[in-house]
C-alpha atoms as a PDB file:
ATOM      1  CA  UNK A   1       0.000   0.000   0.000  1.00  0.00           C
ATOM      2  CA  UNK A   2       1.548   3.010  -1.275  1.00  0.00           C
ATOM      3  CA  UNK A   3       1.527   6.101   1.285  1.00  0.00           C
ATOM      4  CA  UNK A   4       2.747   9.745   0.010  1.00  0.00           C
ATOM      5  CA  UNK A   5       2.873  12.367   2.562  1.00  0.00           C
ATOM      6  CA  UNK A   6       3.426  16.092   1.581  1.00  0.00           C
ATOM      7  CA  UNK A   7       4.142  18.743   4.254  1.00  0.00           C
ATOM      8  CA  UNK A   8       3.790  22.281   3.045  1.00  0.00           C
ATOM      9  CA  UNK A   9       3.156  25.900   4.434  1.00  0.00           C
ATOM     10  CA  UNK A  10      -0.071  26.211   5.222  1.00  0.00           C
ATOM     11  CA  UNK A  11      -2.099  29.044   2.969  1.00  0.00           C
ATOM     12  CA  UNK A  12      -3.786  26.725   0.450  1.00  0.00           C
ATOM     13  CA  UNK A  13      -8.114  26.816  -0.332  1.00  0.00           C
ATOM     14  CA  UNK A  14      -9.590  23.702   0.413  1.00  0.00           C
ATOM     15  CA  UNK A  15     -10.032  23.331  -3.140  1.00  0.00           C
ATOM     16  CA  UNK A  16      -6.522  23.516  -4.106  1.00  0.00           C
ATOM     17  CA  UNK A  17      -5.501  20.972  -1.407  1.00  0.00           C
ATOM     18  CA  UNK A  18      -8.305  18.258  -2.674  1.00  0.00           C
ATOM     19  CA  UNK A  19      -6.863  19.034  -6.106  1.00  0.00           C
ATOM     20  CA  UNK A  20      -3.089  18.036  -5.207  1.00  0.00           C
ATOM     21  CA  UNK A  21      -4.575  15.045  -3.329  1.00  0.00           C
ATOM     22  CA  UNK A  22      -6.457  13.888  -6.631  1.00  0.00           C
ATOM     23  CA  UNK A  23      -3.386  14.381  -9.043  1.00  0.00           C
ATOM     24  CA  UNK A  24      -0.878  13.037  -6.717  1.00  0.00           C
ATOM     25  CA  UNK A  25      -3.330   9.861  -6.240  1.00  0.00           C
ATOM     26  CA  UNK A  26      -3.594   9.730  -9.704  1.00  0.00           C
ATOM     27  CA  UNK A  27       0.386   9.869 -10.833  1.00  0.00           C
ATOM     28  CA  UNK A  28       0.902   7.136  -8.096  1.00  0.00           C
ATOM     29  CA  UNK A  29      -1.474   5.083  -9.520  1.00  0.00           C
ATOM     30  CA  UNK A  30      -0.250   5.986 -13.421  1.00  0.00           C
ATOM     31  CA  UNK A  31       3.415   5.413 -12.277  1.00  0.00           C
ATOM     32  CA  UNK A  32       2.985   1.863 -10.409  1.00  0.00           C
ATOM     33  CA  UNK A  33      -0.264   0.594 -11.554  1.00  0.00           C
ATOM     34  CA  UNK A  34      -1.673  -0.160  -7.863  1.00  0.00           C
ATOM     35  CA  UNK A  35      -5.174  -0.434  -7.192  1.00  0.00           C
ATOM     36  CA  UNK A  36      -6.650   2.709  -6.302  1.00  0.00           C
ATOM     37  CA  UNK A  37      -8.117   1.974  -3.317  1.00  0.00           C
ATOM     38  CA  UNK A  38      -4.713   0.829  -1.735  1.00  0.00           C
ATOM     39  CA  UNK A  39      -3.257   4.489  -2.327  1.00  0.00           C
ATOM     40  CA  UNK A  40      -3.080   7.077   0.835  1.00  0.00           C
ATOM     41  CA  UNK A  41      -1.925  10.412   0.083  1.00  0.00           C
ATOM     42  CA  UNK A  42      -1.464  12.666   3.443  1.00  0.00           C
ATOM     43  CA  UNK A  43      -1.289  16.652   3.288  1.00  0.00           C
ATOM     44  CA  UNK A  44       0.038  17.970   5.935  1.00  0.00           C
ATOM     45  CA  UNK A  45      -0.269  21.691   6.457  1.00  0.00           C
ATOM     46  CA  UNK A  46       2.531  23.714   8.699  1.00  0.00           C
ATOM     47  CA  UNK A  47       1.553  27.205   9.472  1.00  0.00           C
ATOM     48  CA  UNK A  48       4.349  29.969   7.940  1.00  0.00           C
ATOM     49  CA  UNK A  49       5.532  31.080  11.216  1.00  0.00           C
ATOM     50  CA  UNK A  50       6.767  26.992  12.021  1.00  0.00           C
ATOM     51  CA  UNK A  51       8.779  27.025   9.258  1.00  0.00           C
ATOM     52  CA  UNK A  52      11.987  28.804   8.170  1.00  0.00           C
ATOM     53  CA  UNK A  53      14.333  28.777   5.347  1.00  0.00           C
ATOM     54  CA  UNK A  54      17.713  31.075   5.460  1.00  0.00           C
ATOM     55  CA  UNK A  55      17.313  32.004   9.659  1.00  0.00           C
ATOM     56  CA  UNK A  56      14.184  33.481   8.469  1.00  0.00           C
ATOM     57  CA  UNK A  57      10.202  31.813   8.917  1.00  0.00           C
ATOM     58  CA  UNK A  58       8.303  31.950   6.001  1.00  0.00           C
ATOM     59  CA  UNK A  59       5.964  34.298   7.862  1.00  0.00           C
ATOM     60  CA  UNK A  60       8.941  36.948   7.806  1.00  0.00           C
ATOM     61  CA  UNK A  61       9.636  36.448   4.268  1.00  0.00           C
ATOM     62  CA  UNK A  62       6.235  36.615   3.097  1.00  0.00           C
ATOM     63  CA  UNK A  63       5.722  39.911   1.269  1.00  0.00           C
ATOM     64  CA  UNK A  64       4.003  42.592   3.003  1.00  0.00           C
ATOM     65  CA  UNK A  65       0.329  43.980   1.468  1.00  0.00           C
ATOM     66  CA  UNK A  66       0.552  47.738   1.120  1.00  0.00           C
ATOM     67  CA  UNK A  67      -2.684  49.397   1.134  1.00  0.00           C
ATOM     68  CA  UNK A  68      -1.231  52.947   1.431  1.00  0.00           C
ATOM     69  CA  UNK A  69      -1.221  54.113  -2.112  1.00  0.00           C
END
């Protein structure tokens, strides 16, 4: 049973998520020819300010909105 787990800053619509879930399930099953029903694909979501790249989090590096002008 084939189990792909994908950790990624949070920020995604539900919509987007279910969408990687389907295409991922989908490649696995194009790539090794398993049954479907034995595939598990986990998304796990890790909010910005838990994750950091360069001494920064992504939270930091994140551009900022400017609504001044």
């Amino acid at each position: 049973m084939p189990l792909v787990e994908i950790t990624m800053a949070g920020g995604r619509t539900p919509e987007q998520i279910r969408a990687l879930l389907a295409q991922v399930h989908q490649a696995v099953h194009t790539a090794i020819d398993v049954p479907e029903a034995s595939i598990r694909v986990v998304v796990r979501e890790v909010p910005p300010a838990h994750w950091s790249a360069g001494g920064r989090t992504l939270a930091e590096q994140a551009p900022t909105t400017n609504t001044g002008s």
